[in-house]
PDB file of N, CA and C in Angstrom:
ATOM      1  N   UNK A   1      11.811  13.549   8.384  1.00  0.00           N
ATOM      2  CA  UNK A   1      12.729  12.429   8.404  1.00  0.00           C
ATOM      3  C   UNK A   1      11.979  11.106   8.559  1.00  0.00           C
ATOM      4  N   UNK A   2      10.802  11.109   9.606  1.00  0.00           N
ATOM      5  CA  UNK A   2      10.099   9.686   9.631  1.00  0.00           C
ATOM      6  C   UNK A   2       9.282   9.757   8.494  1.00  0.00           C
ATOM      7  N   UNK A   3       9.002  10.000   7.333  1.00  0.00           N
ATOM      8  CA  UNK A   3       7.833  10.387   6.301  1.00  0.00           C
ATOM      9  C   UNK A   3       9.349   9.585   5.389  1.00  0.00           C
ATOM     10  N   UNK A   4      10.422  10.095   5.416  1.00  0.00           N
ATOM     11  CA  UNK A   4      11.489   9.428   4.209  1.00  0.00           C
ATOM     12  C   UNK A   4      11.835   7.913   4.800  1.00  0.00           C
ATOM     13  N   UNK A   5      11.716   7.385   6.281  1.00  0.00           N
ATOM     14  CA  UNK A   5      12.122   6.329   6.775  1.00  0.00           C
ATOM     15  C   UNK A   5      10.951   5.487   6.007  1.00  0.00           C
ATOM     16  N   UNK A   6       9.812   5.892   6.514  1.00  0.00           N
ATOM     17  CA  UNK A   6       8.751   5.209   5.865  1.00  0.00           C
ATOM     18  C   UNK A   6       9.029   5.080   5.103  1.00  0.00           C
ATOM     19  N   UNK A   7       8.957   5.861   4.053  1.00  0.00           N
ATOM     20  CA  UNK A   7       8.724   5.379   2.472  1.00  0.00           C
ATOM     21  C   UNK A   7      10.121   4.537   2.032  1.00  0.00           C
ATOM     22  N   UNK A   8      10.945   4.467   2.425  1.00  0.00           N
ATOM     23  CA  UNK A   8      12.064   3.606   2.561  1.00  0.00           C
ATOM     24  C   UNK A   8      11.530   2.496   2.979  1.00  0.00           C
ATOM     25  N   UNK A   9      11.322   2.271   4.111  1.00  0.00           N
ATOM     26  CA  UNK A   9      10.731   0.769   4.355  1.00  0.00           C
ATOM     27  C   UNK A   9       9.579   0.095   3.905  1.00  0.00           C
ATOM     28  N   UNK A  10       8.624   1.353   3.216  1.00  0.00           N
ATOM     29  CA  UNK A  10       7.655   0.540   2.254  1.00  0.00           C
ATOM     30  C   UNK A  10       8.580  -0.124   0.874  1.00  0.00           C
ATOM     31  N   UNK A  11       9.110   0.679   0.766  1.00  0.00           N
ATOM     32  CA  UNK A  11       9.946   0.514  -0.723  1.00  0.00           C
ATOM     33  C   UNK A  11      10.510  -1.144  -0.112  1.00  0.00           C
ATOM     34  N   UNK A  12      10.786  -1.128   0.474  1.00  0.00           N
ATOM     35  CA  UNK A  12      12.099  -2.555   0.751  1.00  0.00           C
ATOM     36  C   UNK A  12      10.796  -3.685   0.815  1.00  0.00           C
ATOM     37  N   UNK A  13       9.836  -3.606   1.569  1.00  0.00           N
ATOM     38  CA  UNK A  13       9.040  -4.539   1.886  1.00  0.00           C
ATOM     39  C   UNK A  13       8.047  -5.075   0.479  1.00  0.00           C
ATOM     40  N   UNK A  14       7.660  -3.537  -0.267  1.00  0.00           N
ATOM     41  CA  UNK A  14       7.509  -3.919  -1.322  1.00  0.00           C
ATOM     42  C   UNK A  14       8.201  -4.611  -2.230  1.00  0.00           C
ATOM     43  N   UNK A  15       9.706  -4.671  -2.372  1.00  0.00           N
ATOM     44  CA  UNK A  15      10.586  -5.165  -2.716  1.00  0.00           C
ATOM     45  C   UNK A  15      10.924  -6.921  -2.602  1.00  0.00           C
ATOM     46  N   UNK A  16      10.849  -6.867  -1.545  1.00  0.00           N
ATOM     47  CA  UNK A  16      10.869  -8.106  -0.956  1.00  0.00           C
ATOM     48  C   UNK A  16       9.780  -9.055  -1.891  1.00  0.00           C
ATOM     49  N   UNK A  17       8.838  -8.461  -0.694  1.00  0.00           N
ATOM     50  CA  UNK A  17       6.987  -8.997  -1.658  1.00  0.00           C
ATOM     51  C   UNK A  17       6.925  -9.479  -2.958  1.00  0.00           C
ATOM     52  N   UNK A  18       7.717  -8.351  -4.073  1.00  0.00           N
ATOM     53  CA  UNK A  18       7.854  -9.040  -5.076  1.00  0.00           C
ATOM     54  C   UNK A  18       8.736 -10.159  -5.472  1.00  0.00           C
ATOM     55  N   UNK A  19       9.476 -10.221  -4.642  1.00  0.00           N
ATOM     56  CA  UNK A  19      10.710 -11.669  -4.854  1.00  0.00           C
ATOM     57  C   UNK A  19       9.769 -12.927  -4.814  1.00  0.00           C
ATOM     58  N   UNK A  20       9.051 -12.664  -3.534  1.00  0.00           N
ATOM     59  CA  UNK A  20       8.587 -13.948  -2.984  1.00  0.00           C
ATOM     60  C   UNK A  20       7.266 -14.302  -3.964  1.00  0.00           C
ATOM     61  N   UNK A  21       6.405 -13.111  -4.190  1.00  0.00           N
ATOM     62  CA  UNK A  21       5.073 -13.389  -5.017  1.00  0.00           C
ATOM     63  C   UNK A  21       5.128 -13.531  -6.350  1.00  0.00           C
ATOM     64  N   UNK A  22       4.936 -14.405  -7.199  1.00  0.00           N
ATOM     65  CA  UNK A  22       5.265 -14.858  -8.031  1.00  0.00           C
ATOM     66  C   UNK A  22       4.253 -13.990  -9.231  1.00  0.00           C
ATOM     67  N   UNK A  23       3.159 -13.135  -8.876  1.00  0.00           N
ATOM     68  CA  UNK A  23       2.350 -12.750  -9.555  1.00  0.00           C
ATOM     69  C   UNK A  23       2.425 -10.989  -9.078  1.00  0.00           C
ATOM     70  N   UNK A  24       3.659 -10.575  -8.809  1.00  0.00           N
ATOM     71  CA  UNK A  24       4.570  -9.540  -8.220  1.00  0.00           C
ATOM     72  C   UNK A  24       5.406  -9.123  -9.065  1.00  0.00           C
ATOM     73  N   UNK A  25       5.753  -8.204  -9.950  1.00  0.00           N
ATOM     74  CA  UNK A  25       7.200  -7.786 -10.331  1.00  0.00           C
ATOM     75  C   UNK A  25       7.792  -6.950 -10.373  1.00  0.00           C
ATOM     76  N   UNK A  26       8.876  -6.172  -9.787  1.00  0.00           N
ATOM     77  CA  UNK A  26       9.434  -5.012  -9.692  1.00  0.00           C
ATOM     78  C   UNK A  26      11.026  -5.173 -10.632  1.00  0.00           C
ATOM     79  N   UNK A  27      11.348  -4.151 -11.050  1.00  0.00           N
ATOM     80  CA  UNK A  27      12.514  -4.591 -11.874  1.00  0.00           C
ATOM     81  C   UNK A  27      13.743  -4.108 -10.624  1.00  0.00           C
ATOM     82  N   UNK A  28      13.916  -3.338  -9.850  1.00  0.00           N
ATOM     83  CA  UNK A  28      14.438  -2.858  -9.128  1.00  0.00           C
ATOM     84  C   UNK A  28      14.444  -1.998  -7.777  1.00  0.00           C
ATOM     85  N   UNK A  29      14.967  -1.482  -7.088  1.00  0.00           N
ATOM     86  CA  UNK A  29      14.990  -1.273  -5.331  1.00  0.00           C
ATOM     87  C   UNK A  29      13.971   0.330  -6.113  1.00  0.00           C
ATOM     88  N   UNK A  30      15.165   0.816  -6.832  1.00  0.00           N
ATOM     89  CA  UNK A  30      14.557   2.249  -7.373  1.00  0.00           C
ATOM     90  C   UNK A  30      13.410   2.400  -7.986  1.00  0.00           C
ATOM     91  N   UNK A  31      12.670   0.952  -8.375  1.00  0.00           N
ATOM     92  CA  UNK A  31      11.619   1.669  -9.577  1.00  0.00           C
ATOM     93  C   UNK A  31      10.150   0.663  -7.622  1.00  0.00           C
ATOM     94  N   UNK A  32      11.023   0.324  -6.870  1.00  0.00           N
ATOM     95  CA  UNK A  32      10.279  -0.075  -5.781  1.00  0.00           C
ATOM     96  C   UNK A  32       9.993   1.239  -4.812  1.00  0.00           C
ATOM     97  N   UNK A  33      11.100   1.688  -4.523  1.00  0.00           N
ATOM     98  CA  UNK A  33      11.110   3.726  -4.325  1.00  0.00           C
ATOM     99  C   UNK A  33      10.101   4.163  -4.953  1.00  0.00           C
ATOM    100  N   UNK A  34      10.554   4.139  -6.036  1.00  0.00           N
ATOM    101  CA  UNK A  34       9.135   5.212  -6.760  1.00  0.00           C
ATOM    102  C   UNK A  34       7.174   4.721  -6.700  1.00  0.00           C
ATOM    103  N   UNK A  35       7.452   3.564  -6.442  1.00  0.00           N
ATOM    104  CA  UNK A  35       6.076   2.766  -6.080  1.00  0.00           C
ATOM    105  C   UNK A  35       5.953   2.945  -4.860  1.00  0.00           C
ATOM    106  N   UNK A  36       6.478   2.919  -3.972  1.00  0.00           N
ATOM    107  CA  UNK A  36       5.962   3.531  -2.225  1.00  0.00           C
ATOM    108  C   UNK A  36       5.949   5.415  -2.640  1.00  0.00           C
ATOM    109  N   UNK A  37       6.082   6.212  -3.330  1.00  0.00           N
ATOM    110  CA  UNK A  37       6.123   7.018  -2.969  1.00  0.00           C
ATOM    111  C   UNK A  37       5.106   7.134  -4.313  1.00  0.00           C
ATOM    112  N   UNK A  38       4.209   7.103  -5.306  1.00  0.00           N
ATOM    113  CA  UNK A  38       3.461   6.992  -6.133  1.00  0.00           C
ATOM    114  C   UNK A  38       2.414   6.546  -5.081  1.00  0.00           C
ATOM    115  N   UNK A  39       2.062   5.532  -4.281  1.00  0.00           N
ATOM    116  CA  UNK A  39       1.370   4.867  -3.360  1.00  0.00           C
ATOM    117  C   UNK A  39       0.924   5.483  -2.457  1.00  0.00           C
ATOM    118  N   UNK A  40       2.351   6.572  -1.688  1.00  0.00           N
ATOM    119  CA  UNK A  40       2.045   7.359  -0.512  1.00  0.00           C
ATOM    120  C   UNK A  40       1.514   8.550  -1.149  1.00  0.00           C
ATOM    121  N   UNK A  41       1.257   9.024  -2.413  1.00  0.00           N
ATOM    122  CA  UNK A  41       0.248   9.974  -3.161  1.00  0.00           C
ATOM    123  C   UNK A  41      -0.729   9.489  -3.115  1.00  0.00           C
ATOM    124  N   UNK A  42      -1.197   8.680  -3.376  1.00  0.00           N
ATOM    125  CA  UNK A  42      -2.397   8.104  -3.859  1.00  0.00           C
ATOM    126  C   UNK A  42      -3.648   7.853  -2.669  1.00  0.00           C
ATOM    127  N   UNK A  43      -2.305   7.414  -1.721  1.00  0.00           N
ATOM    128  CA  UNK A  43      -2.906   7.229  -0.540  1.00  0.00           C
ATOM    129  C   UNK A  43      -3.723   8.414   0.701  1.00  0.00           C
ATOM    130  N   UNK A  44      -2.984   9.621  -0.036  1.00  0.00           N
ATOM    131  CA  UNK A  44      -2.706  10.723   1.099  1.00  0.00           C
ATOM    132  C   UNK A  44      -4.333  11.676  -0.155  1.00  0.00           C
ATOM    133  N   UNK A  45      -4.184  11.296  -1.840  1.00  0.00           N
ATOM    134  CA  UNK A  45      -5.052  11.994  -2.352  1.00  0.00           C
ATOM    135  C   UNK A  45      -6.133  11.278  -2.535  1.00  0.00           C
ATOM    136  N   UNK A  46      -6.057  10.455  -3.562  1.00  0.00           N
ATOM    137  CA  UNK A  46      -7.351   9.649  -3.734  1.00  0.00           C
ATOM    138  C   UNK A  46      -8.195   8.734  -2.762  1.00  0.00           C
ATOM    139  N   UNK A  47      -7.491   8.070  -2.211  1.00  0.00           N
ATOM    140  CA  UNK A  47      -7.870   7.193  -0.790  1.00  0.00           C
ATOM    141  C   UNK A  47      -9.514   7.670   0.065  1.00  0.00           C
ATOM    142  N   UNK A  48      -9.375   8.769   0.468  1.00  0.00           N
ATOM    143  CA  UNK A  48     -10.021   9.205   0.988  1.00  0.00           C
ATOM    144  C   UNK A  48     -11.234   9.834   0.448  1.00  0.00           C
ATOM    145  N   UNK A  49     -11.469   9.838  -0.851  1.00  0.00           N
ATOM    146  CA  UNK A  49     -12.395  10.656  -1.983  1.00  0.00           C
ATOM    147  C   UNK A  49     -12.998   8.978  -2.029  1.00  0.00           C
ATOM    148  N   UNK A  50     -12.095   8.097  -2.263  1.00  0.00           N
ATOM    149  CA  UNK A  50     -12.645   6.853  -2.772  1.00  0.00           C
ATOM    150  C   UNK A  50     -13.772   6.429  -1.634  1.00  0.00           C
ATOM    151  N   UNK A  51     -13.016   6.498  -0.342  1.00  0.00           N
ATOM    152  CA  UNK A  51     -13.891   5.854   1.012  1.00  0.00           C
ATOM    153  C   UNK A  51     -14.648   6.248   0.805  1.00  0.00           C
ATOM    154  N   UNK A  52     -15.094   7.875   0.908  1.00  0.00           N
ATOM    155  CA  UNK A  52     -16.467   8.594   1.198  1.00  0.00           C
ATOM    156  C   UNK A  52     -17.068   8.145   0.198  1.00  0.00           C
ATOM    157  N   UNK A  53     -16.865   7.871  -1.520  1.00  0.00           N
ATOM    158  CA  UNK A  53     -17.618   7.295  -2.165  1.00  0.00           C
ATOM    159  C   UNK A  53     -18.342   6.137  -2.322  1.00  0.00           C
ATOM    160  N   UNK A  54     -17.568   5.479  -1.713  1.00  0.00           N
ATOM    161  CA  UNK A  54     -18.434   3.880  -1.976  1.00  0.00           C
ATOM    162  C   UNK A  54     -18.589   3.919  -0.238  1.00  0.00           C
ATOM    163  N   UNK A  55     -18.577   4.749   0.560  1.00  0.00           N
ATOM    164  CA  UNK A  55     -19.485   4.581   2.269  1.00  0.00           C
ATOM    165  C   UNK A  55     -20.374   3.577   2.563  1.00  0.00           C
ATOM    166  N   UNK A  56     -21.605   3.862   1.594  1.00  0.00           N
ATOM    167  CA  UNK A  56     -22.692   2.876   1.869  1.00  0.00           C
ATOM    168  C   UNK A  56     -22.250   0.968   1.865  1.00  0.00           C
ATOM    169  N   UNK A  57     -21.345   0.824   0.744  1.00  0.00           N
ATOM    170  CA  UNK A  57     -20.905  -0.189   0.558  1.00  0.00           C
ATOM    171  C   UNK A  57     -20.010  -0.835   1.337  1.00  0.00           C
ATOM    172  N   UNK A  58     -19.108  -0.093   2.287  1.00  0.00           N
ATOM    173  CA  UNK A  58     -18.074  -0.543   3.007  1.00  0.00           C
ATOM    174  C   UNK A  58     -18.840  -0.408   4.275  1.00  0.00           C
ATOM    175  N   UNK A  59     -20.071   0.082   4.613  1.00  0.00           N
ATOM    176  CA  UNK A  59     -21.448  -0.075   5.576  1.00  0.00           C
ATOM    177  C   UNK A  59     -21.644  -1.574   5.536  1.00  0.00           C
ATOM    178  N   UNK A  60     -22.122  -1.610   4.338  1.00  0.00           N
ATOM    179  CA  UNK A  60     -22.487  -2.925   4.226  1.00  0.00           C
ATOM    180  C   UNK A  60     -21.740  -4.145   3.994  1.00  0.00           C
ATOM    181  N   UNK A  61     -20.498  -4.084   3.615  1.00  0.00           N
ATOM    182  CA  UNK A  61     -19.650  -5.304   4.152  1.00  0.00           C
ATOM    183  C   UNK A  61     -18.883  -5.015   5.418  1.00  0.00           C
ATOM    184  N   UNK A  62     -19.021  -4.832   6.192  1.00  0.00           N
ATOM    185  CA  UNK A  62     -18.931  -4.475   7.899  1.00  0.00           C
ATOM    186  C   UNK A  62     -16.991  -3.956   7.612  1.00  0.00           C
ATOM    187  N   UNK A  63     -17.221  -3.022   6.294  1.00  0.00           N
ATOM    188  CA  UNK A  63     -16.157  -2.304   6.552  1.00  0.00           C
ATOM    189  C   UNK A  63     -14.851  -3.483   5.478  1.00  0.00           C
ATOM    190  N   UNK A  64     -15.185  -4.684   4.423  1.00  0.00           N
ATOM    191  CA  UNK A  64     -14.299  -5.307   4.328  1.00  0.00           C
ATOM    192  C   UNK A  64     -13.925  -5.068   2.898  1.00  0.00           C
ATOM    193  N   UNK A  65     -14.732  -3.889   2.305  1.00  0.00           N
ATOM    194  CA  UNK A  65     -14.261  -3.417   0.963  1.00  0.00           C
ATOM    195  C   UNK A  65     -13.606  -2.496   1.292  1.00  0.00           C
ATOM    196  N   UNK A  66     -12.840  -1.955   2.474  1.00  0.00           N
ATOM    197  CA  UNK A  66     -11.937  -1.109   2.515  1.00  0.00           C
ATOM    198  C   UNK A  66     -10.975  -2.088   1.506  1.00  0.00           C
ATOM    199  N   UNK A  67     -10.430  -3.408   1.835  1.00  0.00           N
ATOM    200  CA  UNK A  67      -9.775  -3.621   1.380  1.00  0.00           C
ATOM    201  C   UNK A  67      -9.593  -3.883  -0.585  1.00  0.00           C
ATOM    202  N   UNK A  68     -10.545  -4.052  -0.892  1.00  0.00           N
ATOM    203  CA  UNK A  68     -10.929  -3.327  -2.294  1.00  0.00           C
ATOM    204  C   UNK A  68     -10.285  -2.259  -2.926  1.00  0.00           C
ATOM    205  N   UNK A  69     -10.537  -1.095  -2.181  1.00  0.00           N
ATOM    206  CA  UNK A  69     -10.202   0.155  -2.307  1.00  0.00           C
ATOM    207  C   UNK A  69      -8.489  -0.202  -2.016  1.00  0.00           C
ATOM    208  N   UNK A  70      -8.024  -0.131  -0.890  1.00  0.00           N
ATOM    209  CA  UNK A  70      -6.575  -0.604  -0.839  1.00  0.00           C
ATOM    210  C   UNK A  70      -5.997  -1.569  -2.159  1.00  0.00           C
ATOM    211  N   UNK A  71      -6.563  -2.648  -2.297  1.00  0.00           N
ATOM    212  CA  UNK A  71      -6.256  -2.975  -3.806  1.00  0.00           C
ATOM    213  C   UNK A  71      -6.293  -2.262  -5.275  1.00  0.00           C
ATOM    214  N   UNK A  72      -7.143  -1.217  -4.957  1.00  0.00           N
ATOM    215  CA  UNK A  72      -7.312  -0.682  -6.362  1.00  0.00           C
ATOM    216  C   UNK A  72      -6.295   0.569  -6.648  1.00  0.00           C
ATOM    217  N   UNK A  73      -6.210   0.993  -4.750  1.00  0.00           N
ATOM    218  CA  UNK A  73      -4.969   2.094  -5.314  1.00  0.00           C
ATOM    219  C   UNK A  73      -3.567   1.162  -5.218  1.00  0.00           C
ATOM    220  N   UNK A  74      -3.222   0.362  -5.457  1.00  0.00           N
ATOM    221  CA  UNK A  74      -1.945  -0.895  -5.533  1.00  0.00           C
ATOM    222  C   UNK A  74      -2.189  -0.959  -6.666  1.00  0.00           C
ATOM    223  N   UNK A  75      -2.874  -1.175  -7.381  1.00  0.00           N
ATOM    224  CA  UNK A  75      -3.054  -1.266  -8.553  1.00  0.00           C
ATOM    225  C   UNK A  75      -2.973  -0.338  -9.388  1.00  0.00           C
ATOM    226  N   UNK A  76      -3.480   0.749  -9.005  1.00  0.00           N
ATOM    227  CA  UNK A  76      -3.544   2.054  -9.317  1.00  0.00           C
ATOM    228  C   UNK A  76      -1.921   2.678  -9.527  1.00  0.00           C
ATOM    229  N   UNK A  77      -1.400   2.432  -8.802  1.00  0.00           N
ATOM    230  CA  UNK A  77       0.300   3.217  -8.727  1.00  0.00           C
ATOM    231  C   UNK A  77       1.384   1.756  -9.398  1.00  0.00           C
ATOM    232  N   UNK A  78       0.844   0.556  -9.583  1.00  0.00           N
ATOM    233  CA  UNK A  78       1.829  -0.247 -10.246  1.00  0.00           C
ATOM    234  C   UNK A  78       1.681   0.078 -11.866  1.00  0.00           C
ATOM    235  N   UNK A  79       0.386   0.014 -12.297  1.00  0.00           N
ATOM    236  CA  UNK A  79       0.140   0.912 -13.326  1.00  0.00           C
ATOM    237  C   UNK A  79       0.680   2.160 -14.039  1.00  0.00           C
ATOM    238  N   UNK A  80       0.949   2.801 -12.584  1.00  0.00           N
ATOM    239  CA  UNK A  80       1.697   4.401 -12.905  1.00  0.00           C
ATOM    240  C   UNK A  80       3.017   4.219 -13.273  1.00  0.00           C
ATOM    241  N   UNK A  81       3.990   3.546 -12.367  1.00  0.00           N
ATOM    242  CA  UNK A  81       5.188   2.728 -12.418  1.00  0.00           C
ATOM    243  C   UNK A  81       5.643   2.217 -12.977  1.00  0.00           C
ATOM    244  N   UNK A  82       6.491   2.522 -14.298  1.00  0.00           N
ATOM    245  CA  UNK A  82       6.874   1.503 -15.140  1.00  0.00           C
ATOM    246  C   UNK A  82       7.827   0.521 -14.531  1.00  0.00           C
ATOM    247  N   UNK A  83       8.010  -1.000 -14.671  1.00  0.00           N
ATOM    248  CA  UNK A  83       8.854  -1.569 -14.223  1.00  0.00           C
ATOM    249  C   UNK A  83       7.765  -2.393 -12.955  1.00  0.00           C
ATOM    250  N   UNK A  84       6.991  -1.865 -12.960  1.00  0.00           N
ATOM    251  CA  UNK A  84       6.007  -2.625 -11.151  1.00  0.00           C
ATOM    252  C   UNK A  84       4.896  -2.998 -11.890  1.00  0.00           C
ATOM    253  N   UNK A  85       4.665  -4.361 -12.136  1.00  0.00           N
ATOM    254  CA  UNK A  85       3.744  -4.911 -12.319  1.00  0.00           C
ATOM    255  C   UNK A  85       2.987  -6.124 -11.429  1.00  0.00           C
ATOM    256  N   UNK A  86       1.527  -5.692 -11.773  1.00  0.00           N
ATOM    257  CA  UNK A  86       1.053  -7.131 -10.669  1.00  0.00           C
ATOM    258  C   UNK A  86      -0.039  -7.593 -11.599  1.00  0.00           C
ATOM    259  N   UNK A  87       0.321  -8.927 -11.800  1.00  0.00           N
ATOM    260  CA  UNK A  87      -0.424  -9.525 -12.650  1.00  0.00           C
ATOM    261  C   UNK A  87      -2.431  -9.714 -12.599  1.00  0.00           C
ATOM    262  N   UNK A  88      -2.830  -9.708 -11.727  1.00  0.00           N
ATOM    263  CA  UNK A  88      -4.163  -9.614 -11.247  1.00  0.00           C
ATOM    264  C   UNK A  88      -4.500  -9.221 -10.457  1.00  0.00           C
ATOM    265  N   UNK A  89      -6.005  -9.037  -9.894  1.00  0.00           N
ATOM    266  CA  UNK A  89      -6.995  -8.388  -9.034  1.00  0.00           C
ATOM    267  C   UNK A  89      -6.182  -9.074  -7.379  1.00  0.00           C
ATOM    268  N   UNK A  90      -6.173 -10.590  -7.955  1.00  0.00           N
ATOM    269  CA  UNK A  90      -5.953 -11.500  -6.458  1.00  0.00           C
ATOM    270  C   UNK A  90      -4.504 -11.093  -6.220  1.00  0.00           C
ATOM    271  N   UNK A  91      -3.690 -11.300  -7.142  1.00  0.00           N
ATOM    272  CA  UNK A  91      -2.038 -10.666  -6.797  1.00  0.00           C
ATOM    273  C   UNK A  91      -2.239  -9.154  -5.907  1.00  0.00           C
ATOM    274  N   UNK A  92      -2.811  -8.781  -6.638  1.00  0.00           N
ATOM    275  CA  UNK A  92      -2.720  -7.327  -5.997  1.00  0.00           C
ATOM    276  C   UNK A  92      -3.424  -7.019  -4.745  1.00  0.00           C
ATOM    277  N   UNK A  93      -4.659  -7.890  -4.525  1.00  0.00           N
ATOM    278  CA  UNK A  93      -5.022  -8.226  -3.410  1.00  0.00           C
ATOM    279  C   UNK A  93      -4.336  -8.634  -2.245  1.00  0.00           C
ATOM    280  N   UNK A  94      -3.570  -9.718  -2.675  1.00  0.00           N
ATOM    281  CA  UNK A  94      -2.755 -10.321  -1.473  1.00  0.00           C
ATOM    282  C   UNK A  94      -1.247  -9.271  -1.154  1.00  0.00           C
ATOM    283  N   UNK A  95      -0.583  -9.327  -1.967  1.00  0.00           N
ATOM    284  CA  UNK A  95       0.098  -8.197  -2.308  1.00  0.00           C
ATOM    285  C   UNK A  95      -0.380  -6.942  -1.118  1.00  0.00           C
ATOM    286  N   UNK A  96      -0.965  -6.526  -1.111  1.00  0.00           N
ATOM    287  CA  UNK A  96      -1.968  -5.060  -0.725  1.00  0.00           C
ATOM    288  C   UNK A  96      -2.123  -5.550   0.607  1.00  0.00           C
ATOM    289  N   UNK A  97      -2.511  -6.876   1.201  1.00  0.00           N
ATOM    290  CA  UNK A  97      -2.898  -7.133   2.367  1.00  0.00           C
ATOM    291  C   UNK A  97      -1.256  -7.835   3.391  1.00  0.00           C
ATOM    292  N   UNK A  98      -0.489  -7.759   2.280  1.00  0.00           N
ATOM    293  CA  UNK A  98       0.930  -8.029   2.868  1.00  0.00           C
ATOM    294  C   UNK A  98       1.303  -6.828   3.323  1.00  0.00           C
ATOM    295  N   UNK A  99       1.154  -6.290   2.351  1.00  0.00           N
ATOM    296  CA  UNK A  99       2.157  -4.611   2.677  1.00  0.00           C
ATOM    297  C   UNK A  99       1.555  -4.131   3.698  1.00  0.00           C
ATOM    298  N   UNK A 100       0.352  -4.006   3.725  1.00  0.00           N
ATOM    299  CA  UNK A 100      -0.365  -3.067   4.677  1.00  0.00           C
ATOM    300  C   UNK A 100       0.083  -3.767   6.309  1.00  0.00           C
ATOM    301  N   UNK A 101      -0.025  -4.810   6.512  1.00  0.00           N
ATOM    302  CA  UNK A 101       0.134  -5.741   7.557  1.00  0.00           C
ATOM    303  C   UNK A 101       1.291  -6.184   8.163  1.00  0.00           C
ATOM    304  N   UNK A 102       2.642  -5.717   7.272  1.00  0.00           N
ATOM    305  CA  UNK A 102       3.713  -5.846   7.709  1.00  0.00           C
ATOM    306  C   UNK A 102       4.314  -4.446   7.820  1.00  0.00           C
ATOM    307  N   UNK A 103       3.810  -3.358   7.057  1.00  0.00           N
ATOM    308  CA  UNK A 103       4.382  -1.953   7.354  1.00  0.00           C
ATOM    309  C   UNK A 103       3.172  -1.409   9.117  1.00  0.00           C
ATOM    310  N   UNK A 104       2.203  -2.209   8.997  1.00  0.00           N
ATOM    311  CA  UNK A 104       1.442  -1.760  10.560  1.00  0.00           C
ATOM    312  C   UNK A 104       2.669  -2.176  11.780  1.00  0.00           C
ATOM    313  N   UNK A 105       2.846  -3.555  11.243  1.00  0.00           N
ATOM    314  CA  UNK A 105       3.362  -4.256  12.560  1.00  0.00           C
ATOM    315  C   UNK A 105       4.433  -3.088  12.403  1.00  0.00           C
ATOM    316  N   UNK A 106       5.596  -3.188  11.823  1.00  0.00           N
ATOM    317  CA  UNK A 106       6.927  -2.424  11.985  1.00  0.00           C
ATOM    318  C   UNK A 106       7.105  -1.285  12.728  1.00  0.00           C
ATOM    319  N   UNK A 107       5.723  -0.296  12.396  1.00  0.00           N
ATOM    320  CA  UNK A 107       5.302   1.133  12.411  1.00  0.00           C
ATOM    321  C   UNK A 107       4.560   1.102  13.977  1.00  0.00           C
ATOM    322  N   UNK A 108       3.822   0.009  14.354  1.00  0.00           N
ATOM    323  CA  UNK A 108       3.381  -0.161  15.718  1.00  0.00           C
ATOM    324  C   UNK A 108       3.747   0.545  16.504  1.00  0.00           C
ATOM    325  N   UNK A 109       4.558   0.155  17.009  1.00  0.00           N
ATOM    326  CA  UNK A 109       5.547   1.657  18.532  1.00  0.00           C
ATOM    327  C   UNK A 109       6.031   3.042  18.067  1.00  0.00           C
ATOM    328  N   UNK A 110       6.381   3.130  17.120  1.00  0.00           N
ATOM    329  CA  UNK A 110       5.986   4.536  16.445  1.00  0.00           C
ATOM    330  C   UNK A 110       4.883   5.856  16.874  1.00  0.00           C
ATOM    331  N   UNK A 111       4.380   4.674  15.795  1.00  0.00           N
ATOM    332  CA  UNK A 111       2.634   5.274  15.640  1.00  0.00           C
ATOM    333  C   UNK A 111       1.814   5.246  17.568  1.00  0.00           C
ATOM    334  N   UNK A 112       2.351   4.317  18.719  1.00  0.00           N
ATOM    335  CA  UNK A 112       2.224   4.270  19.536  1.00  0.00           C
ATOM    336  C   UNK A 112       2.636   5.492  20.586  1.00  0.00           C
ATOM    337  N   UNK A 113       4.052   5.748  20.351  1.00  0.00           N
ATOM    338  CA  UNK A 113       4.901   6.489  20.996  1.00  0.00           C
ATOM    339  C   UNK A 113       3.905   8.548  20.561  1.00  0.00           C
ATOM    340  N   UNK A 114       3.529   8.278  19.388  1.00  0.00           N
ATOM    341  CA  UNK A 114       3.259   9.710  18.962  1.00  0.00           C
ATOM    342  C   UNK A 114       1.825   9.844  18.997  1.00  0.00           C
ATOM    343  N   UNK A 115       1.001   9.095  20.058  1.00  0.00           N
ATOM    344  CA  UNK A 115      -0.122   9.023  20.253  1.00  0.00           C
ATOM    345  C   UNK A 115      -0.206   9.795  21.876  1.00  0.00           C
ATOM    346  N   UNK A 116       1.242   9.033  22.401  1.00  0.00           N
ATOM    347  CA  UNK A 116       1.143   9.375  23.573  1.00  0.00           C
ATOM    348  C   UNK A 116       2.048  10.797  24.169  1.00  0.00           C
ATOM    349  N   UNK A 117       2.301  11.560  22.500  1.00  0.00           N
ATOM    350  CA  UNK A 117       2.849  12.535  22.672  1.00  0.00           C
ATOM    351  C   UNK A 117       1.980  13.475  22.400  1.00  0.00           C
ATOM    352  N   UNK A 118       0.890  13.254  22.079  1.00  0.00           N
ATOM    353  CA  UNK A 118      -0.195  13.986  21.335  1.00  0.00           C
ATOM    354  C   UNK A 118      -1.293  14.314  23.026  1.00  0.00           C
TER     355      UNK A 118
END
């Protein structure tokens, strides 16, 4: 049930994001659904193949091409998505550093609460 809340509230925020970002476009709530949940694949498969690959490199920018990688799978699943487009590297950049930063905050006491259940 919290795995469908999530991806619900990525969907909306992504949603949003695109109203406001002008280099953002989603045609709808549903084709914004299918981009948080294209995303939460990507994230859960490729993500992690990607880190270990470029390691040395995210060594050497004290860890700030993670966000690279976070852009490329945003990019990666708007691509997949018909209807979700982001016009460039920097859209998708900023884009990528919205989402991530406003689904942390939301998710905060959550992710808090099941730390301290653990």
């Amino acid at each position: 049930m919290k795995s469908i809340l999530r991806l619900l509230v990525t969907a909306a925020i992504a949603f949003m994001l695109a109203q406001i970002l002008p280099g953002v476009h989603v045609d709808d709530y549903g084709t914004a659904l299918l981009f948080a949940f294209v995303l939460s694949l990507l994230n859960v498969f490729l993500k992690p193949f990607l880190i270990i690959l470029t390691l040395p490199l995210t060594l050497l920018t004290f860890g700030l091409f993670l966000f690279v990688i976070n852009t490329i799978i945003v990019l990666l699943a708007g691509e997949w998505v018909k209807g979700f487009d982001i016009d460039s590297f920097g859209w998708g950049l900023l884009f990528s550093l919205l989402l991530t930063f406003i689904t942390s905050f939301l998710f905060r006491e959550e992710d808090r609460q099941r730390k301290e259940q653990s």
